[in-house]
PDB file of N, CA and C in Angstrom:
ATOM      1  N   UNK A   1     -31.647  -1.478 -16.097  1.00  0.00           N
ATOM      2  CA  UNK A   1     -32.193  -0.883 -14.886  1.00  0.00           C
ATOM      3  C   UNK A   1     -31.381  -1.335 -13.687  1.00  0.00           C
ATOM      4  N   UNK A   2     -31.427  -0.865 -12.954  1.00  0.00           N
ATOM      5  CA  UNK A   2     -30.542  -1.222 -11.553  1.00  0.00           C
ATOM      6  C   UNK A   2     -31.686  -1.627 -10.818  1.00  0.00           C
ATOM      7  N   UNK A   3     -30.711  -2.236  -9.500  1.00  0.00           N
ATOM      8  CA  UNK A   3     -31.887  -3.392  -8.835  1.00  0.00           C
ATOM      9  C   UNK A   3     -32.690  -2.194  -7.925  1.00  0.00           C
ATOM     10  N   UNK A   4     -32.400  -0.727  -7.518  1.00  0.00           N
ATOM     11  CA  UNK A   4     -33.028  -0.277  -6.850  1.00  0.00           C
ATOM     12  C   UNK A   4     -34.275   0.207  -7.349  1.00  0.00           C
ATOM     13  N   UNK A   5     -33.798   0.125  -9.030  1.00  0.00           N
ATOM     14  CA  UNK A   5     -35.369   0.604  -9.249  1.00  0.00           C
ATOM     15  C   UNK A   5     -36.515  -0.592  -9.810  1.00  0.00           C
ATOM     16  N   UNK A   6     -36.155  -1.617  -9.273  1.00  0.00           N
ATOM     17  CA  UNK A   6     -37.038  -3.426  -9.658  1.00  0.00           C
ATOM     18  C   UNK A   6     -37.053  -3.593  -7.779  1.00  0.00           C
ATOM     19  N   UNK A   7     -37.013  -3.002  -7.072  1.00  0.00           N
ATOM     20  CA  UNK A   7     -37.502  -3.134  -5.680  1.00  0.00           C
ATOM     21  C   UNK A   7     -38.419  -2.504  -5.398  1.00  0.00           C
ATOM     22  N   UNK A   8     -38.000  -1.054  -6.178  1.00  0.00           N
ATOM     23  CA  UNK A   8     -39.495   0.009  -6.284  1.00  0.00           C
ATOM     24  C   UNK A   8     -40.455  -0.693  -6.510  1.00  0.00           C
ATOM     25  N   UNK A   9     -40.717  -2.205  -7.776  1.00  0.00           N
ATOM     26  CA  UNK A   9     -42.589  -2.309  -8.376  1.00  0.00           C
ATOM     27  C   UNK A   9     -42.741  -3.501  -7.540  1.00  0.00           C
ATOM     28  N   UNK A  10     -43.834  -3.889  -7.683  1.00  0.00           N
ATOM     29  CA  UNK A  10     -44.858  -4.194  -7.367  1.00  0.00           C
ATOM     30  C   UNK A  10     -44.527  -5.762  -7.940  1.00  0.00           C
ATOM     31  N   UNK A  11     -45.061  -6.981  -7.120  1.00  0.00           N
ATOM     32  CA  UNK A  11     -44.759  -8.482  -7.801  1.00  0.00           C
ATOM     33  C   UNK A  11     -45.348  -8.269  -8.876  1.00  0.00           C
ATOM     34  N   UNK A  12     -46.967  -7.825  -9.167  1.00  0.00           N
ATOM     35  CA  UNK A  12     -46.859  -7.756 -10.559  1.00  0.00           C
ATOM     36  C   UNK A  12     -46.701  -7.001 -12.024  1.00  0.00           C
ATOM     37  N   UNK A  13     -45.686  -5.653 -11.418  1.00  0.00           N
ATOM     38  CA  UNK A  13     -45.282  -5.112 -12.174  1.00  0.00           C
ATOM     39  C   UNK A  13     -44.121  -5.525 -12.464  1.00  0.00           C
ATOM     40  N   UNK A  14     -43.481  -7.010 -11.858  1.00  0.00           N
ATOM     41  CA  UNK A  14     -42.146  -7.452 -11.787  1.00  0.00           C
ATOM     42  C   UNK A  14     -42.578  -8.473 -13.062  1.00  0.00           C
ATOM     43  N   UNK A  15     -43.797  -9.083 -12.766  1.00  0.00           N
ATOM     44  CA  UNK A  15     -43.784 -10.308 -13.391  1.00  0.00           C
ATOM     45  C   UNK A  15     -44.026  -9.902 -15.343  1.00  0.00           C
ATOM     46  N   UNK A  16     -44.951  -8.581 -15.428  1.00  0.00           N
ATOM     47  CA  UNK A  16     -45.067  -8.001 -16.643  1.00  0.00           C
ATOM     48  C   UNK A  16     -43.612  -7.215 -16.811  1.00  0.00           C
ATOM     49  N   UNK A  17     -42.784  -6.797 -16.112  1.00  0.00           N
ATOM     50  CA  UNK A  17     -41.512  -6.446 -16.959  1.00  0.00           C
ATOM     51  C   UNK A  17     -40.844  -7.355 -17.197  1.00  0.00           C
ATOM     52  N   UNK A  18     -40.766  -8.401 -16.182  1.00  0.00           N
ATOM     53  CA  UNK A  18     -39.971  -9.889 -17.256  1.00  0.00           C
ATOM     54  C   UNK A  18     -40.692  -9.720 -18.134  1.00  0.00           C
ATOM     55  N   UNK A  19     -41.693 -10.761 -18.518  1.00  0.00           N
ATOM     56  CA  UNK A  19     -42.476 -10.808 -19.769  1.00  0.00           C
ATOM     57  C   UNK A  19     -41.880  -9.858 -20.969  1.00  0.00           C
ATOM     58  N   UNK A  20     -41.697  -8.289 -20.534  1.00  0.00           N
ATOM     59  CA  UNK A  20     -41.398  -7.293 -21.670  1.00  0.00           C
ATOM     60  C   UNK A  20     -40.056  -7.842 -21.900  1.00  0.00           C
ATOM     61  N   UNK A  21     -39.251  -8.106 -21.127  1.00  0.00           N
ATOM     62  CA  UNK A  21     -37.847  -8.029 -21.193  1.00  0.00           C
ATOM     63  C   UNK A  21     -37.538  -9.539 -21.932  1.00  0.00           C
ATOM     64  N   UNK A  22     -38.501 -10.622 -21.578  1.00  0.00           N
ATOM     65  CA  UNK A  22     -38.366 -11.848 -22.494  1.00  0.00           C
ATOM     66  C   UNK A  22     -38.863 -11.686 -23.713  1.00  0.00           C
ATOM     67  N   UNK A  23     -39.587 -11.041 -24.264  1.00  0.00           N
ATOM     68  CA  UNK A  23     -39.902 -10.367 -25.420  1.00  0.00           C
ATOM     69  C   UNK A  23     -38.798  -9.746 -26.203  1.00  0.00           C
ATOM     70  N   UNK A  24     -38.447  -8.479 -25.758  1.00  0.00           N
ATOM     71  CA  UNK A  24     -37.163  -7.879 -26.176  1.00  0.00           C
ATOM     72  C   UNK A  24     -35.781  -8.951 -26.428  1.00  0.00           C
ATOM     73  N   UNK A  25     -35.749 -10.062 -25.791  1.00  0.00           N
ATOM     74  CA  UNK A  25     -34.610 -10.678 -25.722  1.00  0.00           C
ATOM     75  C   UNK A  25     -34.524 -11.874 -26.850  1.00  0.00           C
ATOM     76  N   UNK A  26     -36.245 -11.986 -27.129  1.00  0.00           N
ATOM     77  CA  UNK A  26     -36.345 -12.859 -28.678  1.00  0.00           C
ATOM     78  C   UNK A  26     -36.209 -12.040 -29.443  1.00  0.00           C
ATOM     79  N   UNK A  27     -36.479 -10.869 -29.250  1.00  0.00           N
ATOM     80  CA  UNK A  27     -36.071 -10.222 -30.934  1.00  0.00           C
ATOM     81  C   UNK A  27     -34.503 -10.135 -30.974  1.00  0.00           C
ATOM     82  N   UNK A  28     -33.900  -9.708 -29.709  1.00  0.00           N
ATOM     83  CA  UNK A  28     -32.479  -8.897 -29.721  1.00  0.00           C
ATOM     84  C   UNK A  28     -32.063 -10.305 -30.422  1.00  0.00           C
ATOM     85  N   UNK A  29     -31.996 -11.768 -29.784  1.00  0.00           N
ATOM     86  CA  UNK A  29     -31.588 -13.033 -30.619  1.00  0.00           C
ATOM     87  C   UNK A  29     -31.916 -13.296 -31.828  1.00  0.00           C
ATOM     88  N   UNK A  30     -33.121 -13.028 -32.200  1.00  0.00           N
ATOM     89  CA  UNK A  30     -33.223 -13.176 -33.669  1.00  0.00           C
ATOM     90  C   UNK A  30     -32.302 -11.998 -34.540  1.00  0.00           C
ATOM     91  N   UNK A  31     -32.584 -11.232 -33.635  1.00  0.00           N
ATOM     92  CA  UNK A  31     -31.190  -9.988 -34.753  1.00  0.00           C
ATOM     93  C   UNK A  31     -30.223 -10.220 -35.121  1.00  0.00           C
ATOM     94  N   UNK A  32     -29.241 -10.828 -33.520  1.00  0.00           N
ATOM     95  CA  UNK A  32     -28.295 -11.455 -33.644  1.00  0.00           C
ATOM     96  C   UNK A  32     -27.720 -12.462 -34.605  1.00  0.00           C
ATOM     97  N   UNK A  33     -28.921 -13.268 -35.307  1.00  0.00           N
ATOM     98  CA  UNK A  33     -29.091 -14.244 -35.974  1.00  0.00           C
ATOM     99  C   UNK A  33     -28.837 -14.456 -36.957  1.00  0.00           C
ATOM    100  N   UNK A  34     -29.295 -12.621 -37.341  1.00  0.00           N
ATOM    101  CA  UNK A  34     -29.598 -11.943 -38.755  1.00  0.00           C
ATOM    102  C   UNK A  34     -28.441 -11.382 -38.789  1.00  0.00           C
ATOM    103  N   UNK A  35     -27.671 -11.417 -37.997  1.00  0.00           N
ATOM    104  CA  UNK A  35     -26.160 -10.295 -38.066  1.00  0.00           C
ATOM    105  C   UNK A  35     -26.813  -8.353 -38.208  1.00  0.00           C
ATOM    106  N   UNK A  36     -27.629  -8.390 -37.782  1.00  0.00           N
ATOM    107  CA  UNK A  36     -28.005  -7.146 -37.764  1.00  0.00           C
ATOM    108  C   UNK A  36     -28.234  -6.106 -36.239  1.00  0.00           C
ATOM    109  N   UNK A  37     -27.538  -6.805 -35.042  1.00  0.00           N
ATOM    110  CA  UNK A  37     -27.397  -6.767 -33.609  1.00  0.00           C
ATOM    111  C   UNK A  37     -26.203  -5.299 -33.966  1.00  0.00           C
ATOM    112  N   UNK A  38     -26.746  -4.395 -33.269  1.00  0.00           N
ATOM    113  CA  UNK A  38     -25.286  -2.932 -33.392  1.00  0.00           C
ATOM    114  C   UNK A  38     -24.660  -3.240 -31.945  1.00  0.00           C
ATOM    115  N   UNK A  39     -25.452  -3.520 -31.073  1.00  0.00           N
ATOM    116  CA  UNK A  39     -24.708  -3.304 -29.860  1.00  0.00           C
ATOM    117  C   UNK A  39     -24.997  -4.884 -28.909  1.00  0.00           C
ATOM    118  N   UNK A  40     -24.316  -5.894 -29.084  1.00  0.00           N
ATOM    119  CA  UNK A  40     -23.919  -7.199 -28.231  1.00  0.00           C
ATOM    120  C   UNK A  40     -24.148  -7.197 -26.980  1.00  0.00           C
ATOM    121  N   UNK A  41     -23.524  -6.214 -25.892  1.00  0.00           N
ATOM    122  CA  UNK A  41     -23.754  -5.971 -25.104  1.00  0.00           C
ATOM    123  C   UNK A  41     -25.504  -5.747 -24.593  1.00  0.00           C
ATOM    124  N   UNK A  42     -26.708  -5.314 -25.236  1.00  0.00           N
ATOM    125  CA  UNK A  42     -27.654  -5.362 -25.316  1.00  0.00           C
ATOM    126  C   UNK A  42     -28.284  -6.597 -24.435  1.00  0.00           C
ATOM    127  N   UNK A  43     -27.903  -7.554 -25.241  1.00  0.00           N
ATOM    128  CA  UNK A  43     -28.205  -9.267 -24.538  1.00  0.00           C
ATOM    129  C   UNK A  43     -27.765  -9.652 -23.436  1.00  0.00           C
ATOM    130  N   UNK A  44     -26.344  -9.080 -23.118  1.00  0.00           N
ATOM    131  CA  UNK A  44     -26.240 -10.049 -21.868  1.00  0.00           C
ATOM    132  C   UNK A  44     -26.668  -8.951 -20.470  1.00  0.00           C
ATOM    133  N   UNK A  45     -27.017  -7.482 -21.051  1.00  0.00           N
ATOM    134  CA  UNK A  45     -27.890  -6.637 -19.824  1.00  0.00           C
ATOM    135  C   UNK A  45     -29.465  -7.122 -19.798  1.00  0.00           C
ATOM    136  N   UNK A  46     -29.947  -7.505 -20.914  1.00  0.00           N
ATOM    137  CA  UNK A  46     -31.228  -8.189 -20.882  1.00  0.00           C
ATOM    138  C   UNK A  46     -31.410  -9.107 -19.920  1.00  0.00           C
ATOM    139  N   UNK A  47     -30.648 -10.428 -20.712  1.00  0.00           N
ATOM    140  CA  UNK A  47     -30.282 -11.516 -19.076  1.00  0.00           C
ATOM    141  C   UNK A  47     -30.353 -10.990 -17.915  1.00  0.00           C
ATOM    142  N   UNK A  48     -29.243  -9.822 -17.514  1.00  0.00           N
ATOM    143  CA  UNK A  48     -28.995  -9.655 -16.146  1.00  0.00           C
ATOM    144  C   UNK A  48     -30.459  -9.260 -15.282  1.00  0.00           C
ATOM    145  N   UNK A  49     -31.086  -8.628 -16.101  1.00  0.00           N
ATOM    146  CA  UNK A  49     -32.753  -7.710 -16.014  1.00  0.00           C
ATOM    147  C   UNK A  49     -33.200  -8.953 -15.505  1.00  0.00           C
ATOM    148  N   UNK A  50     -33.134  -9.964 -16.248  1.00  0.00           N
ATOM    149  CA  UNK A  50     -34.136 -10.859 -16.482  1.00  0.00           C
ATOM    150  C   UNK A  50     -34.272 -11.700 -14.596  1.00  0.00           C
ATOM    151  N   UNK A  51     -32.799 -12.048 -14.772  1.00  0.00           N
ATOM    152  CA  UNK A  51     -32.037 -12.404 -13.467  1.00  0.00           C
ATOM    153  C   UNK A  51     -32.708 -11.682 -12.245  1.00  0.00           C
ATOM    154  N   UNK A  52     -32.303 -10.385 -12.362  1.00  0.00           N
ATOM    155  CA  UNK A  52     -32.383  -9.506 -11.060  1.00  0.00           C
ATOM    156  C   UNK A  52     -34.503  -9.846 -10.531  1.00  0.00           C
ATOM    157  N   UNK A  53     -35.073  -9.405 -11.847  1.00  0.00           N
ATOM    158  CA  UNK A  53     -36.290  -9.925 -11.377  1.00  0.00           C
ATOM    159  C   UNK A  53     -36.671 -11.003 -11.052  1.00  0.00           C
ATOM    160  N   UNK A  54     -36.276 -12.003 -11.467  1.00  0.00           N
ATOM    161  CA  UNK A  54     -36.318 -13.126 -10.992  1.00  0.00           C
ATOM    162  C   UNK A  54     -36.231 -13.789  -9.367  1.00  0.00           C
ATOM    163  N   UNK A  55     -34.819 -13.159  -9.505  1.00  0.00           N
ATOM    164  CA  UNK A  55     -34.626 -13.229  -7.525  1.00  0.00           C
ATOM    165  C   UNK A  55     -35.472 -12.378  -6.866  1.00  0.00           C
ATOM    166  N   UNK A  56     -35.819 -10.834  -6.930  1.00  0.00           N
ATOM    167  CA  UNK A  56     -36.581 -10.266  -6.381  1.00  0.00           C
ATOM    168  C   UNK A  56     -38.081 -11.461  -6.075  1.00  0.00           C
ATOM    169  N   UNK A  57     -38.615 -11.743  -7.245  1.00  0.00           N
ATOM    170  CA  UNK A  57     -39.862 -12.209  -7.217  1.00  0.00           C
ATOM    171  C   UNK A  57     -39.779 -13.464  -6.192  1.00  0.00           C
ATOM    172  N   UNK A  58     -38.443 -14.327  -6.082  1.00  0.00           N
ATOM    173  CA  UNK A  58     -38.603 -15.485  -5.227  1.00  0.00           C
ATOM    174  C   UNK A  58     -38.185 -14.971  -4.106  1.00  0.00           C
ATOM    175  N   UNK A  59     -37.831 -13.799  -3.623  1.00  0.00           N
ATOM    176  CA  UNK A  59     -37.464 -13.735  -2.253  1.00  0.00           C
ATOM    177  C   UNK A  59     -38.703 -13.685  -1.483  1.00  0.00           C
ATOM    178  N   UNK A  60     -38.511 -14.172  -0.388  1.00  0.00           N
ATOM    179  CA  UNK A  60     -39.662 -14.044   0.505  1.00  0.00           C
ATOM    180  C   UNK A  60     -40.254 -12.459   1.071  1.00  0.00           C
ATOM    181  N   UNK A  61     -41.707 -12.420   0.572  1.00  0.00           N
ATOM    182  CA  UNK A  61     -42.348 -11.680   1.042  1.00  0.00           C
ATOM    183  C   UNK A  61     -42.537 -10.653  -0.606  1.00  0.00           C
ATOM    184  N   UNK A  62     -41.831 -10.863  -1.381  1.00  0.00           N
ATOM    185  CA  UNK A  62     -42.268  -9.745  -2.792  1.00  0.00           C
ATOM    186  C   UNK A  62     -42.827 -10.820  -3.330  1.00  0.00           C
ATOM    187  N   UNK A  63     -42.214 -11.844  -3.935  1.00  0.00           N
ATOM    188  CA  UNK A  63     -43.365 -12.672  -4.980  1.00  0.00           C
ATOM    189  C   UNK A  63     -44.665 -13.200  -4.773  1.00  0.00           C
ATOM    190  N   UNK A  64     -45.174 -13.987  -5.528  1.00  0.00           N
ATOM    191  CA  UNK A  64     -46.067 -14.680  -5.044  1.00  0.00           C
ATOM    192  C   UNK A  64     -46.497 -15.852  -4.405  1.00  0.00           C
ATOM    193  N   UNK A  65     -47.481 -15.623  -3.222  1.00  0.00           N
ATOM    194  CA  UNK A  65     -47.158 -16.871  -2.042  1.00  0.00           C
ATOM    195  C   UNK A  65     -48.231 -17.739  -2.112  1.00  0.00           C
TER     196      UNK A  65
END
């Protein structure tokens, strides 16, 4: 997702798409694990997701105060 559309939600529609996206990112690793990962790239756009919400949520005035 791009950051314009994680400015669009809501702190806590930020805080439940991490959650989804830390979810997705234990399985994508366990795949990895399994050698059964098709596309690598997968993981490190997960991270970036993970990232981008992250800062959104601590900037002042979107997260929680």
């Amino acid at each position: 997702m791009k950051i314009r559309e994680f400015k669009e939600l809501s702190a806590d529609e930020l805080t439940a798409k991490e959650a989804e996206l830390r979810d997705q990112l234990f399985k994508l690793r366990f795949q990895k694990s399994l050698g059964q990962l098709d596309n690598p790239m997968k993981l490190k756009n997960v991270k970036k997701d993970i990232a981008r919400i992250k800062t959104l949520l601590n900037r002042p005035g979107k997260g929680t105060e």
